[in-house]
C-alpha atoms as a PDB file:
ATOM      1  CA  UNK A   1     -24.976 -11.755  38.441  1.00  0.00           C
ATOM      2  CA  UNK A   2     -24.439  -8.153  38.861  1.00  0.00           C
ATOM      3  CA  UNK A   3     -24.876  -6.181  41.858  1.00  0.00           C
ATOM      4  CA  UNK A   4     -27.500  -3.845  39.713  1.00  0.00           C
ATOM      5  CA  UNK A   5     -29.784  -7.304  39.393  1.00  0.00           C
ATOM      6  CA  UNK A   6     -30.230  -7.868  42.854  1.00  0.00           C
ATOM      7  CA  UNK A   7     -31.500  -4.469  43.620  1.00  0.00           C
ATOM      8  CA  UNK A   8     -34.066  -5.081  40.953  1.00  0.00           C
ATOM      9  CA  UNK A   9     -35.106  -8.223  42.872  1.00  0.00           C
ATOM     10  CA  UNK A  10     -35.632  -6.621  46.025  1.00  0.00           C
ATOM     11  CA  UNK A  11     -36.991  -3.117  44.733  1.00  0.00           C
ATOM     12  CA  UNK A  12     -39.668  -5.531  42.685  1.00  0.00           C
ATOM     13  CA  UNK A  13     -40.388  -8.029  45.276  1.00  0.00           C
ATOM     14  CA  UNK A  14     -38.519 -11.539  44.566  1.00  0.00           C
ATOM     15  CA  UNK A  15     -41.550 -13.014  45.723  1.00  0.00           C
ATOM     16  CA  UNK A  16     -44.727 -10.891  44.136  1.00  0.00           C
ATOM     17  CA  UNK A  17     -44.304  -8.349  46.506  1.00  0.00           C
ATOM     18  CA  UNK A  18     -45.287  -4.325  45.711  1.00  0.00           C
ATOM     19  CA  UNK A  19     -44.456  -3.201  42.794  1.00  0.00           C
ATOM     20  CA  UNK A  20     -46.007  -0.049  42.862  1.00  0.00           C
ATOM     21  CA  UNK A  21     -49.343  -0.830  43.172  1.00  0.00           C
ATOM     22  CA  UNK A  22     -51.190   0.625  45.939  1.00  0.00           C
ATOM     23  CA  UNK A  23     -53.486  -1.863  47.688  1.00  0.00           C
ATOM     24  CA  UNK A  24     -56.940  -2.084  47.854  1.00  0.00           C
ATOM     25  CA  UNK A  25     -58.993  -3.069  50.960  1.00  0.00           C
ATOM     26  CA  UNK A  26     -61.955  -5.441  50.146  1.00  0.00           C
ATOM     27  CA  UNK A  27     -65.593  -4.135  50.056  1.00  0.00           C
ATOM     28  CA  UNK A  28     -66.188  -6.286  52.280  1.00  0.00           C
ATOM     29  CA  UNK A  29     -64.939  -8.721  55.533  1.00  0.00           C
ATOM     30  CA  UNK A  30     -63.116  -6.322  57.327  1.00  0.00           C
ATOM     31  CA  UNK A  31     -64.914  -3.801  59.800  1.00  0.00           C
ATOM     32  CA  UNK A  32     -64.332  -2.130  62.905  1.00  0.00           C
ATOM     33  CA  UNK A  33     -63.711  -4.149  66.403  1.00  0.00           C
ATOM     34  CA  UNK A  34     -66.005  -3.983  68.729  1.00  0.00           C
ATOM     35  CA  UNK A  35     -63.870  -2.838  71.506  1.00  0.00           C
ATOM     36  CA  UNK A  36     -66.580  -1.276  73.659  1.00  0.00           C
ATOM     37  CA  UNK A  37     -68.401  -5.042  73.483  1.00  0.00           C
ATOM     38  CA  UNK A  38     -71.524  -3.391  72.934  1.00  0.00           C
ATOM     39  CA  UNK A  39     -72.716  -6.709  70.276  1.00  0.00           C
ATOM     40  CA  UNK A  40     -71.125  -9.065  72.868  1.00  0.00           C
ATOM     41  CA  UNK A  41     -75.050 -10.347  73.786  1.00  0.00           C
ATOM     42  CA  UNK A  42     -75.581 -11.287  70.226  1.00  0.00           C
ATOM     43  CA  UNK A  43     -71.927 -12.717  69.210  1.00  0.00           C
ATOM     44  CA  UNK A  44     -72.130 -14.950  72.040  1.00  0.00           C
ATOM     45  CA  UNK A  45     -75.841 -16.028  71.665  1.00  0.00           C
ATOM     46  CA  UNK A  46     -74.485 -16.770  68.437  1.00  0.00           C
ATOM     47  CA  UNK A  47     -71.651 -18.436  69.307  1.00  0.00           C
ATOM     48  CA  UNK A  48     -73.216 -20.828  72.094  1.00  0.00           C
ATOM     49  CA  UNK A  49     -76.004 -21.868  69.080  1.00  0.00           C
ATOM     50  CA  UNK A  50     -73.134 -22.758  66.914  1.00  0.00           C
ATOM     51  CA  UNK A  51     -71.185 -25.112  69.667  1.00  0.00           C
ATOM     52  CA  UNK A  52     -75.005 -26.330  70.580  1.00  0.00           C
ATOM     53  CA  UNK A  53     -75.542 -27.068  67.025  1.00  0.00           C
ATOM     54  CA  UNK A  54     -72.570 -28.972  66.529  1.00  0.00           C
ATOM     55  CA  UNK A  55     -71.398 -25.859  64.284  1.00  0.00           C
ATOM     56  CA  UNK A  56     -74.320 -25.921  61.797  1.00  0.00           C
ATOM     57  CA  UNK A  57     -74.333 -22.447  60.790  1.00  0.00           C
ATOM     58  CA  UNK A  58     -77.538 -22.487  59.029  1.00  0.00           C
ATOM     59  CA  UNK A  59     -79.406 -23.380  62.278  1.00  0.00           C
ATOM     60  CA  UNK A  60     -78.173 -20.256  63.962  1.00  0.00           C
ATOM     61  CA  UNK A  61     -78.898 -18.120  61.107  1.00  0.00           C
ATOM     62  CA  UNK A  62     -81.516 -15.953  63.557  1.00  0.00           C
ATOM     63  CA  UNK A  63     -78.614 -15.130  65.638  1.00  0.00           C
ATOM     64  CA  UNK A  64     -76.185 -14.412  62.788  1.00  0.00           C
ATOM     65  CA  UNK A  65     -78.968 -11.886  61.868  1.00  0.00           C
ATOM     66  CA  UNK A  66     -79.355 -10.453  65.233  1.00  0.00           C
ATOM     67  CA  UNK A  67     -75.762 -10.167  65.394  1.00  0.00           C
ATOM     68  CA  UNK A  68     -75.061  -8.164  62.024  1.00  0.00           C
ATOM     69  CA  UNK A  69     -77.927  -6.106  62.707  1.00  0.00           C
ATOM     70  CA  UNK A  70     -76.582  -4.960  66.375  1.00  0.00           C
ATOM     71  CA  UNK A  71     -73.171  -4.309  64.491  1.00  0.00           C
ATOM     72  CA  UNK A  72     -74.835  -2.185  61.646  1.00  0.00           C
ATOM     73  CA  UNK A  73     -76.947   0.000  64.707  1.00  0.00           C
ATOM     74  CA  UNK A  74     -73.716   0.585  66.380  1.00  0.00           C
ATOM     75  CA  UNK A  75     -71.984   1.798  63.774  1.00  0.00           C
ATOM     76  CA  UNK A  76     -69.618  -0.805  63.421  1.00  0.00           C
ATOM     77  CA  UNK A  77     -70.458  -2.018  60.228  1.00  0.00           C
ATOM     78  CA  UNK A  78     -71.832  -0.489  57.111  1.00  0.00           C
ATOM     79  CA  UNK A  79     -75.810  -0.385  56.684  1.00  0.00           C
ATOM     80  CA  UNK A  80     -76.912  -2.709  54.248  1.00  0.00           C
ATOM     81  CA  UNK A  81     -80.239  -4.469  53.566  1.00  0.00           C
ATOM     82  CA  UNK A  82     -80.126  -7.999  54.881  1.00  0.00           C
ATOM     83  CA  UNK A  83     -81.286  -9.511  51.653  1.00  0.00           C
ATOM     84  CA  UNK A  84     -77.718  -8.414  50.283  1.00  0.00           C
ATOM     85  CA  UNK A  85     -76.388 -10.485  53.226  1.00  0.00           C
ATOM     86  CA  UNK A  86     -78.197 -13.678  52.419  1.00  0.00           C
ATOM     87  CA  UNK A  87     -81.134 -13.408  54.633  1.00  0.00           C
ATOM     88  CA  UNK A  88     -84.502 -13.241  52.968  1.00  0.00           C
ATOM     89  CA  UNK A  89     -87.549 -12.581  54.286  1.00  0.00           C
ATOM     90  CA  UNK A  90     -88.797 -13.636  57.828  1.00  0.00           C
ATOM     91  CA  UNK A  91     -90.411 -16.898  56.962  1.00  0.00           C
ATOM     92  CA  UNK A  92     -87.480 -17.984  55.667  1.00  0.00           C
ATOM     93  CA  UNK A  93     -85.301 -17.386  58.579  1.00  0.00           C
ATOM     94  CA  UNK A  94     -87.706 -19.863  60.325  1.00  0.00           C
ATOM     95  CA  UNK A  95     -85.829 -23.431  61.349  1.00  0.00           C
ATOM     96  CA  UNK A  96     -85.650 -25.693  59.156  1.00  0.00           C
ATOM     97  CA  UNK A  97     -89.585 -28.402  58.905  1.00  0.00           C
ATOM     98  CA  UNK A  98     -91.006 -25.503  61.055  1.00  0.00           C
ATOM     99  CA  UNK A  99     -94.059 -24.075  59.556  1.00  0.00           C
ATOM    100  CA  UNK A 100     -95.026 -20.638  61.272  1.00  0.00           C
ATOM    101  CA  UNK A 101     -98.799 -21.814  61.766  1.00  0.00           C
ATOM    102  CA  UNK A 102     -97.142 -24.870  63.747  1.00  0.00           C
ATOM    103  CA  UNK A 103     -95.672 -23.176  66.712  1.00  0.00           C
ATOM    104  CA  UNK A 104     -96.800 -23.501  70.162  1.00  0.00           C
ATOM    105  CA  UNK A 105     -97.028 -20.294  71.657  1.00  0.00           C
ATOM    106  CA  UNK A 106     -97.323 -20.502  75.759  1.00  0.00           C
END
């Protein structure tokens, strides 16, 4: 091979790397840090339900929403209406057999 075809494999990317293209972030997924920990309450509410639950997201789907709506108040995530974020409305974000008119309220 010529010298001139290696420098076309590295200028293109021998492995599907830029070729000119300028990247795109996604619309969503990636957001701020939350370096001054002001969620931290809610991430590790939500956290301790998961490990409690044996990681079964969808019983700690009160404290996912909690979380995500701390994030969007502080500014560290982009406002959106929950119902684009998979939560619908209150009664369903009740556990799973529990009927609203069944709780025991002390």
């Amino acid at each position: 091979m010529s010298p001139l075809c290696f420098q076309n494999i590295s200028a293109g990317g021998a492995f599907g790397g830029n070729r000119g293209l300028r990247p795109v972030p996604p619309e969503k997924g990636i957001f701020p840090l939350d370096h001054m920990h002001e969620c931290d309450m809610e991430k590790k509410d939500y956290l301790n339900c998961l490990k409690s639950s044996g990681h079964q997201s969808e019983k700690c789907r009160l404290f996912s929403k909690k979380y995500l709506e701390c994030r969007m108040e502080k500014n560290l995530m982009a406002k959106q209406d929950m119902s684009e974020l998979g939560f619908g409305k209150v009664s369903e974000m009740d556990a799973p057999g529990e009927k609203p008119n069944e709780r025991i309220n002390n």
